[in-house]
PDB file of N, CA and C in Angstrom:
ATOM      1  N   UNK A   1     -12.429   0.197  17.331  1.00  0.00           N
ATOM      2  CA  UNK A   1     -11.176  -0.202  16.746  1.00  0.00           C
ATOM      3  C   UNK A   1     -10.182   0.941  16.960  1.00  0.00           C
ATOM      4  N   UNK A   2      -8.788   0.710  17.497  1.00  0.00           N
ATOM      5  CA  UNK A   2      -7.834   1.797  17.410  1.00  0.00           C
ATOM      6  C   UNK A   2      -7.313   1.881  16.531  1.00  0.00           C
ATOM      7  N   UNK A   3      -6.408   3.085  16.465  1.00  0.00           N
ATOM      8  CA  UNK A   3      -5.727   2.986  15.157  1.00  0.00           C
ATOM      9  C   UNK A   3      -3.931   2.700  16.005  1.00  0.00           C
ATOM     10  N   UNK A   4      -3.460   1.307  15.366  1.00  0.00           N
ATOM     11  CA  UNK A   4      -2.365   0.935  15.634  1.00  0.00           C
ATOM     12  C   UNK A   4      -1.178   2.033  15.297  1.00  0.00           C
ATOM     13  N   UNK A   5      -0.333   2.300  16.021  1.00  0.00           N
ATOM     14  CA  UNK A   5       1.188   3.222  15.759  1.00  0.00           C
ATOM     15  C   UNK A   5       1.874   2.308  14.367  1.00  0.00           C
ATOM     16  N   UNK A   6       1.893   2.807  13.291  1.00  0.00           N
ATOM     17  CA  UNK A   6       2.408   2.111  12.094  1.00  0.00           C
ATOM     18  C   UNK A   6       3.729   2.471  11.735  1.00  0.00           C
ATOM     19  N   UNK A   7       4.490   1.794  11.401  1.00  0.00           N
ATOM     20  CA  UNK A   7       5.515   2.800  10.932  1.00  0.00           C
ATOM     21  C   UNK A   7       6.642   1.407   9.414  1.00  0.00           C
ATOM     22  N   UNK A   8       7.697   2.121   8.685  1.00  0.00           N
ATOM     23  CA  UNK A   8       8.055   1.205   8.013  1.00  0.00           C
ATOM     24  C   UNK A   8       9.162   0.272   8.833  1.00  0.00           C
ATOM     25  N   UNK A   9       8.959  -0.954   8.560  1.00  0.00           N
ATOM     26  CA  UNK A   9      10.569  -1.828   9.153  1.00  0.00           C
ATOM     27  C   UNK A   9      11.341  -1.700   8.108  1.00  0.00           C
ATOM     28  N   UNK A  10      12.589  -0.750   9.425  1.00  0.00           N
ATOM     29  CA  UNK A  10      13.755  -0.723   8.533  1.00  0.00           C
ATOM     30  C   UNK A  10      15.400  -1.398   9.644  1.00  0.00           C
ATOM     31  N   UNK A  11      14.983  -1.947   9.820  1.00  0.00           N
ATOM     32  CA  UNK A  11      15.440  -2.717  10.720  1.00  0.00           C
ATOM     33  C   UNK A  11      16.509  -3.814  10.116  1.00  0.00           C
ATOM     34  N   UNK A  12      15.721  -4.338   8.749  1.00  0.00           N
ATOM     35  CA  UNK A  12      16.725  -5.497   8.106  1.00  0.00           C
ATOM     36  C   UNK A  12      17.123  -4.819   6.656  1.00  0.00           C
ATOM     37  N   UNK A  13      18.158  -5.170   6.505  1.00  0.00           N
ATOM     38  CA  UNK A  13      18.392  -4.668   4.887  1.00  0.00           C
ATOM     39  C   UNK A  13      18.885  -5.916   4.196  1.00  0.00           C
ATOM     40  N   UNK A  14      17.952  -5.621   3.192  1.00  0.00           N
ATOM     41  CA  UNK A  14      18.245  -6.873   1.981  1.00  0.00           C
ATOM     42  C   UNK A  14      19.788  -7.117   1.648  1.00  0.00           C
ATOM     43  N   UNK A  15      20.084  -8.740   1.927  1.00  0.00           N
ATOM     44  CA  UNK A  15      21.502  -9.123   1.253  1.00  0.00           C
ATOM     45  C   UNK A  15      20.930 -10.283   0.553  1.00  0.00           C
ATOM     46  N   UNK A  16      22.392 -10.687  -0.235  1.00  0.00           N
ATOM     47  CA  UNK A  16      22.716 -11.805  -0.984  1.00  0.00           C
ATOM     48  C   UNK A  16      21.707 -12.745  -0.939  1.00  0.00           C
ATOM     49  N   UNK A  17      21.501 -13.671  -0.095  1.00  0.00           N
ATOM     50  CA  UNK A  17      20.786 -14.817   0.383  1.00  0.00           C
ATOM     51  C   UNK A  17      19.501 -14.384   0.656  1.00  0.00           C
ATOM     52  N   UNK A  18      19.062 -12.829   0.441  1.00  0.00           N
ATOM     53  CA  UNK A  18      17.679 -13.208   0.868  1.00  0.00           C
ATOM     54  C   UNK A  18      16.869 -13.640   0.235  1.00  0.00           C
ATOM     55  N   UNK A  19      15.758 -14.294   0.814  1.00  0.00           N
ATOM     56  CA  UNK A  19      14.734 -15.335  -0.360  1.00  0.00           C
ATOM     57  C   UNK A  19      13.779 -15.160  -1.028  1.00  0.00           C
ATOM     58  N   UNK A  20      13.327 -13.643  -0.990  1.00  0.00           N
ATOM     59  CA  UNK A  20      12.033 -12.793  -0.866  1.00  0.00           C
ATOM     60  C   UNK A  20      11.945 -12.925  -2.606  1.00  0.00           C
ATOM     61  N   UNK A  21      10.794 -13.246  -3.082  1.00  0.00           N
ATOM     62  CA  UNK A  21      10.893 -13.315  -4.436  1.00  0.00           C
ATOM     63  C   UNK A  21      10.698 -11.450  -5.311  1.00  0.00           C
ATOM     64  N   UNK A  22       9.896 -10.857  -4.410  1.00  0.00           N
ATOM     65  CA  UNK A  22       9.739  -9.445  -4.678  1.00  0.00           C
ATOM     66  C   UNK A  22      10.233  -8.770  -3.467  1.00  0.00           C
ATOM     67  N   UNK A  23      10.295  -7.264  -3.567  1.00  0.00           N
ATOM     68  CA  UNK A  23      10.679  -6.489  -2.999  1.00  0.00           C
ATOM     69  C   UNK A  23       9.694  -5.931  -2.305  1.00  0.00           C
ATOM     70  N   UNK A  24       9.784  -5.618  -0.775  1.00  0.00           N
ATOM     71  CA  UNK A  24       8.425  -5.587   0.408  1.00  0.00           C
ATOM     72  C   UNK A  24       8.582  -3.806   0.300  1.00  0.00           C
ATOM     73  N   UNK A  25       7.139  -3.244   0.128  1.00  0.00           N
ATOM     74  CA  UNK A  25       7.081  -1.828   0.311  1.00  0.00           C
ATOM     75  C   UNK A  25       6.530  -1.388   1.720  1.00  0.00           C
ATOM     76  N   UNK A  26       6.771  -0.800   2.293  1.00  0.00           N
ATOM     77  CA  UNK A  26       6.498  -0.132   3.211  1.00  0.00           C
ATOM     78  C   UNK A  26       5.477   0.828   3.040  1.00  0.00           C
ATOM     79  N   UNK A  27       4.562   0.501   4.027  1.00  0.00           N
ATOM     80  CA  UNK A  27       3.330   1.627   3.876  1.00  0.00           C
ATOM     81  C   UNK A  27       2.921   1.421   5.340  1.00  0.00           C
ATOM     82  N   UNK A  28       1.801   2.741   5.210  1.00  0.00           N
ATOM     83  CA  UNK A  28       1.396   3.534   6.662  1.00  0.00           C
ATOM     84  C   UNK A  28      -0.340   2.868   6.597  1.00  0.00           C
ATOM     85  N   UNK A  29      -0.777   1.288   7.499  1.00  0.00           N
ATOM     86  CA  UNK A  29      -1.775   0.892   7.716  1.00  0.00           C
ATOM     87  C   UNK A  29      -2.298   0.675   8.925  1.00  0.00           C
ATOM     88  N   UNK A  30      -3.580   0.294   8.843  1.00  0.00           N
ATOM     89  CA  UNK A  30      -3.974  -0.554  10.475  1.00  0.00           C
ATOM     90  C   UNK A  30      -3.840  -1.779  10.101  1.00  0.00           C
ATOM     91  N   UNK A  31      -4.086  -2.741  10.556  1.00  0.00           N
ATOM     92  CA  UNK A  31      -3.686  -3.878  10.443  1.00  0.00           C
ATOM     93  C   UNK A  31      -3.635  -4.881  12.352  1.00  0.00           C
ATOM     94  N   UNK A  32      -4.426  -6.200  11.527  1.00  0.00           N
ATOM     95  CA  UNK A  32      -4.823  -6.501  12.844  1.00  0.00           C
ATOM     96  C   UNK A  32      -4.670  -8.043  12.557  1.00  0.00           C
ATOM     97  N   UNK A  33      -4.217  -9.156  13.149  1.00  0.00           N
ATOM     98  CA  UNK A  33      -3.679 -10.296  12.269  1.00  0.00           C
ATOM     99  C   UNK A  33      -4.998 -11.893  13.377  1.00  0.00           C
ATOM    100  N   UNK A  34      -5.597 -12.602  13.268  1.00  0.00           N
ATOM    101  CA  UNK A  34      -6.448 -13.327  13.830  1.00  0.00           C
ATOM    102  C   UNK A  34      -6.163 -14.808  13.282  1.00  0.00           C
ATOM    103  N   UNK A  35      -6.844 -15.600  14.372  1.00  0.00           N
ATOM    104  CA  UNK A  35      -7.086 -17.360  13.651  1.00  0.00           C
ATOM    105  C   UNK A  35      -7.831 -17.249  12.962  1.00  0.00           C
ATOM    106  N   UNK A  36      -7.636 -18.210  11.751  1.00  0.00           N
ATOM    107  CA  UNK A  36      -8.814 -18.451  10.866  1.00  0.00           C
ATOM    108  C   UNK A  36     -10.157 -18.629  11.521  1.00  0.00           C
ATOM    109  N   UNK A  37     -10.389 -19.479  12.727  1.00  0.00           N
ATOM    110  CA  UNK A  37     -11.206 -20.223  13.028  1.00  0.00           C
ATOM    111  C   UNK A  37     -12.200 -19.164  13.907  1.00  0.00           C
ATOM    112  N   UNK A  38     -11.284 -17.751  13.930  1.00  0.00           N
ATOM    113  CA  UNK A  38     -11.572 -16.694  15.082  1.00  0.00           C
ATOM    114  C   UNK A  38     -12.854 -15.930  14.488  1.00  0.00           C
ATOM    115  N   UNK A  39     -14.093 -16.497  13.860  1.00  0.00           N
ATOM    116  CA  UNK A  39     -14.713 -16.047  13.032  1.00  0.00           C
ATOM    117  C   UNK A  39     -15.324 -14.419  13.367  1.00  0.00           C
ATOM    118  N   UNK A  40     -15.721 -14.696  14.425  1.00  0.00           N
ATOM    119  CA  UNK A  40     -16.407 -13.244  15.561  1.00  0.00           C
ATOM    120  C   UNK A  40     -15.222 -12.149  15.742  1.00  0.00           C
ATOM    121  N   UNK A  41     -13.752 -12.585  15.275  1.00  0.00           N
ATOM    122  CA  UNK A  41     -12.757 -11.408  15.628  1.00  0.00           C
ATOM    123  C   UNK A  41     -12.532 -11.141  17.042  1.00  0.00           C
ATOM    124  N   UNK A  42     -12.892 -11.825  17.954  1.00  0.00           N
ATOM    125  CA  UNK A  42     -12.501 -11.852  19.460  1.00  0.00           C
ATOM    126  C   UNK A  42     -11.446 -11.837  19.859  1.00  0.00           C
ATOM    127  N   UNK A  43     -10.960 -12.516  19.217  1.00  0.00           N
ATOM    128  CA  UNK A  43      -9.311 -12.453  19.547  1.00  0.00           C
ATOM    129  C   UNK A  43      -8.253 -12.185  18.578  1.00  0.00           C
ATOM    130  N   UNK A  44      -8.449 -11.282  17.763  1.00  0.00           N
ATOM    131  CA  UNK A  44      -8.069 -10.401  16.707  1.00  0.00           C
ATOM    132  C   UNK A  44      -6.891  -9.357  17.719  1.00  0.00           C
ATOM    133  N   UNK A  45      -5.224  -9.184  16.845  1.00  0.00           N
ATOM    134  CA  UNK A  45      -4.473  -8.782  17.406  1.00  0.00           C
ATOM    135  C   UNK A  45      -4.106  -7.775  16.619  1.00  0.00           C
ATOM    136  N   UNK A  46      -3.856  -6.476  16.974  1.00  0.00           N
ATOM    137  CA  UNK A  46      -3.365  -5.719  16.689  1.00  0.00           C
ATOM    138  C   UNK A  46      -1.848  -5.411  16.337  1.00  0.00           C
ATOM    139  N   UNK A  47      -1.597  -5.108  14.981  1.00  0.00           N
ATOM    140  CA  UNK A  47       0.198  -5.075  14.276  1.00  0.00           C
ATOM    141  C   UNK A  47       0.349  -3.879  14.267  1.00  0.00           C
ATOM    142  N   UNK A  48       1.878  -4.240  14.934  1.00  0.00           N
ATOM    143  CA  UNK A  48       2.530  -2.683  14.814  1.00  0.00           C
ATOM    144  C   UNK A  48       3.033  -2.256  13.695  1.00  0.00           C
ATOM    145  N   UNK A  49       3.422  -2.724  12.600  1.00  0.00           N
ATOM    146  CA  UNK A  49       4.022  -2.151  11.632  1.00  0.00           C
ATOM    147  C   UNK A  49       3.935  -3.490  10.501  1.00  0.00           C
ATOM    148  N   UNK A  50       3.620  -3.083   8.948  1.00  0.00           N
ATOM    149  CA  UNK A  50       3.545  -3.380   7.870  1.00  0.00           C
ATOM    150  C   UNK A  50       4.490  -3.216   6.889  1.00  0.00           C
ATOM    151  N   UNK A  51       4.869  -4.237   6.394  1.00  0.00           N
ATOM    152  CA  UNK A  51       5.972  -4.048   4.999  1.00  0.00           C
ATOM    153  C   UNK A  51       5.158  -5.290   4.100  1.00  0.00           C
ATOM    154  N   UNK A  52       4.701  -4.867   3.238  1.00  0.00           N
ATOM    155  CA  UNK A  52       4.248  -5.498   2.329  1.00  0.00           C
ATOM    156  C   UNK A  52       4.494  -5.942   0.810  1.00  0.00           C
ATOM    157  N   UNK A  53       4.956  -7.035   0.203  1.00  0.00           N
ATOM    158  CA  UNK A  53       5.387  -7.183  -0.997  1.00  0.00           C
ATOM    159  C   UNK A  53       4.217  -8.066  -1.727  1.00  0.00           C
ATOM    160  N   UNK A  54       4.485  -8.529  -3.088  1.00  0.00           N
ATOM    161  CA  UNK A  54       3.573  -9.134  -3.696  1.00  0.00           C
ATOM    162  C   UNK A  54       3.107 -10.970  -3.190  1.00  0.00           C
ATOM    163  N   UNK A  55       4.263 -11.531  -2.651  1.00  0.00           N
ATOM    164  CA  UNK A  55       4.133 -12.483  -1.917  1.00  0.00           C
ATOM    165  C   UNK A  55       3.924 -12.673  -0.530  1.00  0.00           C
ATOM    166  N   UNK A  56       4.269 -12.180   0.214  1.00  0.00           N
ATOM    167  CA  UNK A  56       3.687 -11.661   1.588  1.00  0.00           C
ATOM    168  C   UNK A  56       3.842 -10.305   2.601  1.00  0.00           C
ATOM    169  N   UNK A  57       3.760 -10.559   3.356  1.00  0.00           N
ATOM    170  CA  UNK A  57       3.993  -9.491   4.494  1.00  0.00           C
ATOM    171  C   UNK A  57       4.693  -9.629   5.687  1.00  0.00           C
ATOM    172  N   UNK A  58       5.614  -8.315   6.505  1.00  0.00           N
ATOM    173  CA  UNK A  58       6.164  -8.422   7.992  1.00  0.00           C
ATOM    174  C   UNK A  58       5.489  -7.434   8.578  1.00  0.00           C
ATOM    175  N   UNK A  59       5.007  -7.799   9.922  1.00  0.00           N
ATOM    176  CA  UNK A  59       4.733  -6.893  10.434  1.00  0.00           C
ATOM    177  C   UNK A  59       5.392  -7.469  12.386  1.00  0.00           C
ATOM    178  N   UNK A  60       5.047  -6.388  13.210  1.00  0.00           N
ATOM    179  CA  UNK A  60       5.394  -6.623  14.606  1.00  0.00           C
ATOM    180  C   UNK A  60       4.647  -6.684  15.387  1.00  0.00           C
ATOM    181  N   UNK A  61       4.320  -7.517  16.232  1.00  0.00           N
ATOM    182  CA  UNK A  61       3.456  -7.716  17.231  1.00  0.00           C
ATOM    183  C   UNK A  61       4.119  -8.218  18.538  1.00  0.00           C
ATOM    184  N   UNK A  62       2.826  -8.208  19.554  1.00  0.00           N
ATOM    185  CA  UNK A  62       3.679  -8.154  20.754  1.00  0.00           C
ATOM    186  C   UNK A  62       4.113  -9.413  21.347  1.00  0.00           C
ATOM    187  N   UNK A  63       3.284 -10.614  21.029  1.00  0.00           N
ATOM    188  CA  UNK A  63       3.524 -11.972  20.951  1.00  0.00           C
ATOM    189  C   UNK A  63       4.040 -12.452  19.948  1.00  0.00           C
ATOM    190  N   UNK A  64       5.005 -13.890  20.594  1.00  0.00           N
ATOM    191  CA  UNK A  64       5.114 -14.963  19.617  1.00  0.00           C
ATOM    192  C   UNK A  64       4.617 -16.032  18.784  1.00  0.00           C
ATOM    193  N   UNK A  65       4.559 -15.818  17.468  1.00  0.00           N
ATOM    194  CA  UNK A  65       3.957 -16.793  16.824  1.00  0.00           C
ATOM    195  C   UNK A  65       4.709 -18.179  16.110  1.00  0.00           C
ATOM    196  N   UNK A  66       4.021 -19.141  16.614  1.00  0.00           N
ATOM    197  CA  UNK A  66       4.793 -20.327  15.611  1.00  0.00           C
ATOM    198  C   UNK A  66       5.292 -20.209  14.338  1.00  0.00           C
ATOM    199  N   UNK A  67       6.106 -20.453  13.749  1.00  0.00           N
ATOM    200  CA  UNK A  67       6.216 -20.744  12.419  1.00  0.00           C
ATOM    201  C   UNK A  67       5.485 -22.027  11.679  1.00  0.00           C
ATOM    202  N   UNK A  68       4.419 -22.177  10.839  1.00  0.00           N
ATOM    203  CA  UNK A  68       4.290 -22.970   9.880  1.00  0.00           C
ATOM    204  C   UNK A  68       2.474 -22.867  10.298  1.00  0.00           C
ATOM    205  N   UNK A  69       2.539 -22.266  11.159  1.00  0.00           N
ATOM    206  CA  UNK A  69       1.078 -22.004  11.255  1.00  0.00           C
ATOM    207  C   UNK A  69       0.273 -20.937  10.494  1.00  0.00           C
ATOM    208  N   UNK A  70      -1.073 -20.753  10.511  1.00  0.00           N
ATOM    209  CA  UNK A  70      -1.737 -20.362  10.109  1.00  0.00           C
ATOM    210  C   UNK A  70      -2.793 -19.416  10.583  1.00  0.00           C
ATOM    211  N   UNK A  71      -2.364 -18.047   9.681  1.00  0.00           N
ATOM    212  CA  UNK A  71      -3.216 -17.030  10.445  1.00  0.00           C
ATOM    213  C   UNK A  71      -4.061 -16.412   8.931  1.00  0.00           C
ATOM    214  N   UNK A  72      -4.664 -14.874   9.506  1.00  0.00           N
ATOM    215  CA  UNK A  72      -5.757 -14.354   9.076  1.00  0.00           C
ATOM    216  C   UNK A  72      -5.210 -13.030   9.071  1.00  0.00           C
ATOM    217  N   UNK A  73      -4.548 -12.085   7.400  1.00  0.00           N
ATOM    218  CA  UNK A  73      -4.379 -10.664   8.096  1.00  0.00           C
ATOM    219  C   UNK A  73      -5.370  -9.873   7.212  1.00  0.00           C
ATOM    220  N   UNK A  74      -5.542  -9.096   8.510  1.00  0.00           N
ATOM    221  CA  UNK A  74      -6.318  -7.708   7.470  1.00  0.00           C
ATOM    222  C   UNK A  74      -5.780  -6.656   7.735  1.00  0.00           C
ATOM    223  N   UNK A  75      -5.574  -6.130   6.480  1.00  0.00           N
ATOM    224  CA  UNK A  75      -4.965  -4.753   6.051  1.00  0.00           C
ATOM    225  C   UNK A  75      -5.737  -3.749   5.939  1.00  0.00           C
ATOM    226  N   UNK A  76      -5.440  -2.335   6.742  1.00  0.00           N
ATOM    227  CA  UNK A  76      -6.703  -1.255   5.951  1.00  0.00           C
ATOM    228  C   UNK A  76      -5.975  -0.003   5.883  1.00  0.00           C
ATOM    229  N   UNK A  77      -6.009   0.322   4.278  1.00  0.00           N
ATOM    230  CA  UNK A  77      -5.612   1.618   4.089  1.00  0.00           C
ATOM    231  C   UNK A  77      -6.838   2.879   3.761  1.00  0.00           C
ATOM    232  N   UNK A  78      -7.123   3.558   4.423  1.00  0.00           N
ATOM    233  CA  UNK A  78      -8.124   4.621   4.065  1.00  0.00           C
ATOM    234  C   UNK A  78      -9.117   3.751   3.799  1.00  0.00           C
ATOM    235  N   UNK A  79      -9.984   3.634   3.227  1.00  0.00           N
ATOM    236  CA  UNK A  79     -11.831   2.786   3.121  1.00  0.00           C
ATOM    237  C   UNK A  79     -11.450   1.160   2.035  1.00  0.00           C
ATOM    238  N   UNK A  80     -10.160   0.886   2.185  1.00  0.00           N
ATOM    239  CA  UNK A  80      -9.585  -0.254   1.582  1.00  0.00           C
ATOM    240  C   UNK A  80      -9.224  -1.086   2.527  1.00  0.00           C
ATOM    241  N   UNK A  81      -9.810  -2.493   2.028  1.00  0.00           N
ATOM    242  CA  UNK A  81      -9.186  -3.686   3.128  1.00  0.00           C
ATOM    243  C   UNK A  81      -9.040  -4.725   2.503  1.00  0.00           C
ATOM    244  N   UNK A  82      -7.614  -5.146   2.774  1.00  0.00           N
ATOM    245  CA  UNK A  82      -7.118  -6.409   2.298  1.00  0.00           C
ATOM    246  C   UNK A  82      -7.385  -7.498   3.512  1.00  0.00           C
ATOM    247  N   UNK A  83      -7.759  -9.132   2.458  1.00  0.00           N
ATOM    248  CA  UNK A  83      -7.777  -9.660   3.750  1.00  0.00           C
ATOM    249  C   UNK A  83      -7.633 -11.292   3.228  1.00  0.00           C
ATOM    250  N   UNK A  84      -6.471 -11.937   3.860  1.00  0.00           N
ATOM    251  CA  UNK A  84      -6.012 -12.817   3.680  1.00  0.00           C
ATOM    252  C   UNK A  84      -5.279 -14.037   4.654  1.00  0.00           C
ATOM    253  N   UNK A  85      -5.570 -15.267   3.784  1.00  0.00           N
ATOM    254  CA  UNK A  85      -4.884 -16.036   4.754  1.00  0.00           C
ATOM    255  C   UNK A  85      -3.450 -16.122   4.434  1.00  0.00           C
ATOM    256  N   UNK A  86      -2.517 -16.232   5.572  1.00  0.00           N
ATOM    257  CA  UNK A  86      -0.907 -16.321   5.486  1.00  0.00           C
ATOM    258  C   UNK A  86      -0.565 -17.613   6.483  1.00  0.00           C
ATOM    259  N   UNK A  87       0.535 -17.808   6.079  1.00  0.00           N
ATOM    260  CA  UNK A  87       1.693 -18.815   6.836  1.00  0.00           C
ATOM    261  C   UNK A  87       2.836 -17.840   7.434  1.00  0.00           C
ATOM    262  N   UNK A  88       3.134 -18.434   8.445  1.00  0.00           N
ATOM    263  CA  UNK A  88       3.991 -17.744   9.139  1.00  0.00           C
ATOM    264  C   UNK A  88       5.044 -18.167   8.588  1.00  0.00           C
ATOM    265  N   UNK A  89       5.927 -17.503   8.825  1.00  0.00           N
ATOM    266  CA  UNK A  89       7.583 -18.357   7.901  1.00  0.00           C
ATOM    267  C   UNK A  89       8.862 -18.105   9.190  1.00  0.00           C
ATOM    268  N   UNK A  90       8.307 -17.170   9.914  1.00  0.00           N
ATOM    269  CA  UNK A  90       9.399 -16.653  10.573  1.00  0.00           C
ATOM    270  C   UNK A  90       8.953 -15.837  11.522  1.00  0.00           C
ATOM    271  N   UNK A  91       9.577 -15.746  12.769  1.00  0.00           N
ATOM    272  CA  UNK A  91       9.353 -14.835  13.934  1.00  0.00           C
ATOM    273  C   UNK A  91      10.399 -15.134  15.048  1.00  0.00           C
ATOM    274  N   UNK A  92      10.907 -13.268  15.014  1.00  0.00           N
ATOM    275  CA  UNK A  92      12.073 -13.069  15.666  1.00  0.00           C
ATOM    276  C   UNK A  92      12.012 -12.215  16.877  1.00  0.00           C
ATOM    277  N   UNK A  93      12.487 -12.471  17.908  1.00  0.00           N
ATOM    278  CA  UNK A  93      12.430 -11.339  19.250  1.00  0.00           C
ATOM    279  C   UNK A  93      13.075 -10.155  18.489  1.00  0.00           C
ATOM    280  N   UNK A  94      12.697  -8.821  18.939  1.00  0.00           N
ATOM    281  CA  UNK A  94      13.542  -7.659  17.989  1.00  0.00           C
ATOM    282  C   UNK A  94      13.218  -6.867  19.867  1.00  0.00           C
ATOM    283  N   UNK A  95      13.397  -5.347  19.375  1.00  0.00           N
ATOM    284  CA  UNK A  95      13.357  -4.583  20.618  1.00  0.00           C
ATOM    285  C   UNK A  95      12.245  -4.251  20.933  1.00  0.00           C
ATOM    286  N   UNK A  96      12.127  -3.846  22.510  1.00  0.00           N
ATOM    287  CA  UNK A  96      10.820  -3.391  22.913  1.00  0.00           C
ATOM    288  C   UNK A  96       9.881  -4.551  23.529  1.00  0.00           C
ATOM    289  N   UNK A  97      10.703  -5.789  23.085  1.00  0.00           N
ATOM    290  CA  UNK A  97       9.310  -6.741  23.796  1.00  0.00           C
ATOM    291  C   UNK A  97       8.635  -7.498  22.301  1.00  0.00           C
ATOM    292  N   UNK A  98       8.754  -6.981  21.708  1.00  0.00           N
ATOM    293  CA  UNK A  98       7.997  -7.371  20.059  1.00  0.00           C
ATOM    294  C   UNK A  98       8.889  -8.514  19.342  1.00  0.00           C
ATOM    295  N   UNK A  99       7.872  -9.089  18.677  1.00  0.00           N
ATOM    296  CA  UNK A  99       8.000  -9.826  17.525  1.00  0.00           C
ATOM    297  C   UNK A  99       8.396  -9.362  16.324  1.00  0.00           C
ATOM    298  N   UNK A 100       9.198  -9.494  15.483  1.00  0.00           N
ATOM    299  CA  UNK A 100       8.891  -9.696  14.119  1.00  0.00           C
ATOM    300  C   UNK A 100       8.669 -10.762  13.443  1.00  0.00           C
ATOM    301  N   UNK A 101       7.649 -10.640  12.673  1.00  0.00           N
ATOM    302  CA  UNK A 101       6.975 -11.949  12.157  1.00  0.00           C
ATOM    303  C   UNK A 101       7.202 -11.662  10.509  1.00  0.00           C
ATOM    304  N   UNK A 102       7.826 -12.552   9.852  1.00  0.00           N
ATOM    305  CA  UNK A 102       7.513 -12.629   8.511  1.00  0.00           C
ATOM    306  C   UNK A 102       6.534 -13.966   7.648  1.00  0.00           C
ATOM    307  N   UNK A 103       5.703 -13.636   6.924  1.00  0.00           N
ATOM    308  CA  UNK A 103       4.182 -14.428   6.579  1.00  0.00           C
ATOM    309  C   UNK A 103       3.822 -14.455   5.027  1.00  0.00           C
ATOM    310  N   UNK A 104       3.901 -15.335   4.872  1.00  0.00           N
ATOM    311  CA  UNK A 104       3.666 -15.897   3.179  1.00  0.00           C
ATOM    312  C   UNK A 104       2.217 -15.779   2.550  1.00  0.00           C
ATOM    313  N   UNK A 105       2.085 -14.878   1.718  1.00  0.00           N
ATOM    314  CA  UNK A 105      -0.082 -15.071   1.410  1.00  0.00           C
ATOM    315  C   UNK A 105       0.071 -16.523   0.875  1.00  0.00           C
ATOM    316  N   UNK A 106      -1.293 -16.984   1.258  1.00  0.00           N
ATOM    317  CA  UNK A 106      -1.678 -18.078   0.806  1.00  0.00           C
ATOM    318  C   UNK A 106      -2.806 -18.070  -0.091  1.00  0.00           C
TER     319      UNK A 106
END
């Protein structure tokens, strides 16, 4: 397993209209996002960057993902791992070639 380049997205700043019910913290993880169905982790993708709030998470990756679909993230901070299913809600071309994806826990 590598350890992914992490860093915080600061890229968007909260206005008026945004819909986020909590406020997303930024932290320094690995993080690797898969299909549910991907049981063996074979095709398990590596995220570039994590912002995490109490309702979901953004992170960047190098592909595009549908919106309304359904993925698998795991989070690992130091000998801690979060691991959950999400909905995609959103995914935007940003720089570099990358995605930003924003994802609802389910």
């Amino acid at each position: 397993m590598t350890t992914p380049f992490l860093h915080p997205i600061a890229r968007r700043k909260p206005t008026e209209d945004d819909r986020r019910r909590s406020a997303r913290v930024p932290h320094v993880a690995e993080a690797f996002i898969s299909s549910p169905t991907d049981f063996d982790k074979s095709e398990q993708i590596e995220v570039r960057s994590v912002n995490v709030s109490r309702h979901g998470v953004a992170f960047d990756v190098k592909e595009e993902m549908p919106t309304g679909s359904f993925k698998v993230i795991e989070i690992g901070i130091g000998e801690q791992r979060m691991i959950s299913e999400v909905r995609i809600i959103s995914c935007r071309k940003v720089e570099d070639g990358l995605f930003e994806v924003g994802a609802e826990f389910c």
